[in-house]
Protein backbone atom coordinates (compact mmCIF):
# COMPACT_ATOMS: atom_id res chain seq x y z
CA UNK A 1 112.75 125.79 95.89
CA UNK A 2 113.94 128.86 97.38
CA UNK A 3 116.93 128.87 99.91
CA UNK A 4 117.27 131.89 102.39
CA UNK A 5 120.83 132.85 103.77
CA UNK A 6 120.52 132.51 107.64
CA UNK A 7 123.89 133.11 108.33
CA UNK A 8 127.20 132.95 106.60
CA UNK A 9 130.60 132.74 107.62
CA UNK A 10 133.86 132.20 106.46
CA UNK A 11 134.24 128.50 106.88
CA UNK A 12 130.31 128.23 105.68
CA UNK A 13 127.14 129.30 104.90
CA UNK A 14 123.45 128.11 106.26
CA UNK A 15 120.50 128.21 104.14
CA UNK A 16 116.85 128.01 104.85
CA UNK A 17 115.13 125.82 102.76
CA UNK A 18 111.21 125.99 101.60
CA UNK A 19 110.18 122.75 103.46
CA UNK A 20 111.76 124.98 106.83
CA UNK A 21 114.54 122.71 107.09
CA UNK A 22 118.40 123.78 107.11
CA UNK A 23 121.14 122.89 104.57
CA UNK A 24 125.13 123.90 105.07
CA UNK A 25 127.31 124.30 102.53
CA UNK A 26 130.83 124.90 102.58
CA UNK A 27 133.48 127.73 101.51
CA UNK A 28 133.63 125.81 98.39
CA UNK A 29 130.30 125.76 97.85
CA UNK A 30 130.22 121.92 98.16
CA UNK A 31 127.19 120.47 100.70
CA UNK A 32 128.29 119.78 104.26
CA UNK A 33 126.51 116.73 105.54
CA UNK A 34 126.33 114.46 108.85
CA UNK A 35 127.88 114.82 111.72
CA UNK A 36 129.77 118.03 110.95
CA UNK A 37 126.49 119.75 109.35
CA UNK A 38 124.88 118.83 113.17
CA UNK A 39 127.89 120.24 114.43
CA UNK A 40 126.97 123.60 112.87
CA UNK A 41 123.70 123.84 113.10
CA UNK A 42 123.79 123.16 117.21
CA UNK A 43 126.65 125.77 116.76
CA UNK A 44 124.24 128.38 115.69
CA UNK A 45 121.35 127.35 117.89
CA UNK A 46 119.22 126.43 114.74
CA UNK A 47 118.81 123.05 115.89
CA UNK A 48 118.04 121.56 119.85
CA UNK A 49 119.67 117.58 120.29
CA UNK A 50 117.17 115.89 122.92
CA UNK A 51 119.66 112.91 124.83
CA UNK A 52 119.00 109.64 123.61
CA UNK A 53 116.20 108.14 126.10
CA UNK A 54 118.02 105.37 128.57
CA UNK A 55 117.47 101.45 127.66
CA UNK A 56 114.78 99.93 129.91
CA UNK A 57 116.82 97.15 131.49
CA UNK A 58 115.37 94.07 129.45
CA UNK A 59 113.83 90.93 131.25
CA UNK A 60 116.73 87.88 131.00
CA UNK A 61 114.38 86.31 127.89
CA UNK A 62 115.71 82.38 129.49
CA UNK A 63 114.01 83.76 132.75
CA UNK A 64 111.39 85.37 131.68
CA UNK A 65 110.11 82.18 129.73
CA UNK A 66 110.93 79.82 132.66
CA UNK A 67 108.53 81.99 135.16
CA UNK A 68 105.00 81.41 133.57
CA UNK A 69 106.26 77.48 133.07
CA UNK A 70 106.89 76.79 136.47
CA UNK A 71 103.53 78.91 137.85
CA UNK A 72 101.71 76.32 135.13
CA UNK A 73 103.48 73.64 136.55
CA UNK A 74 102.86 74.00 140.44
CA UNK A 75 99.07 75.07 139.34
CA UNK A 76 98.72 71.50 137.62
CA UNK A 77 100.05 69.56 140.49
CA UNK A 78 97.62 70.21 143.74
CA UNK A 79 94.61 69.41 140.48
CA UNK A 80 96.01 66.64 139.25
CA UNK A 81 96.61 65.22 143.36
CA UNK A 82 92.76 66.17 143.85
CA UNK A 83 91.82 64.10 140.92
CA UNK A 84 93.70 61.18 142.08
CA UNK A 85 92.80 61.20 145.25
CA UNK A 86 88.95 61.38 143.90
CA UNK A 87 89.81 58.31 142.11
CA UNK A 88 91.13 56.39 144.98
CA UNK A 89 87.51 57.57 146.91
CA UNK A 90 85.69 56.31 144.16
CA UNK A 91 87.48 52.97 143.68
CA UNK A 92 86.88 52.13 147.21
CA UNK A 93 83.50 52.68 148.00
């Protein structure tokens, strides 16, 4: 794998890599990693940070659950009134 100088500086030195990704290393020659090697690399304009999308506001999950019961509930009621009241019909005729 072959590693092309992009820039170099006193502190460091960026390299190129084959697979067109970027590696830092220090004045020591020693690998510069995390947040500091993101530091650089935004530094030099080699890299672009997108912001971290907002979090959708989640749903209250005890809410959430207690909606569709409730809808199944008052849905059951006016069937379960007609069927009685059919029965009471039918009993007295």
């Amino acid at each position: 794998m072959t590693m092309k100088v992009v820039k170099k500086t006193a502190d460091y030195t960026v390299y190129q890599r084959g697979d067109e990704r970027y590696a830092v290393k220090d004045a020591e020659k020693k690998p510069v990693n995390g947040d500091e090697k993101v530091r650089i690399l935004l530094e030099e304009g080699l890299i672009k940070v997108a912001a971290p999308a907002a979090p959708a506001e989640p749903e209250p999950a005890a809410e959430a659950e207690e909606a569709p019961e409730a809808e199944e509930a008052t849905s059951e009621e006016p069937e379960a009134a007609a069927e009685a009241e059919g029965e009471d019909d039918g009993e007295k005729a």
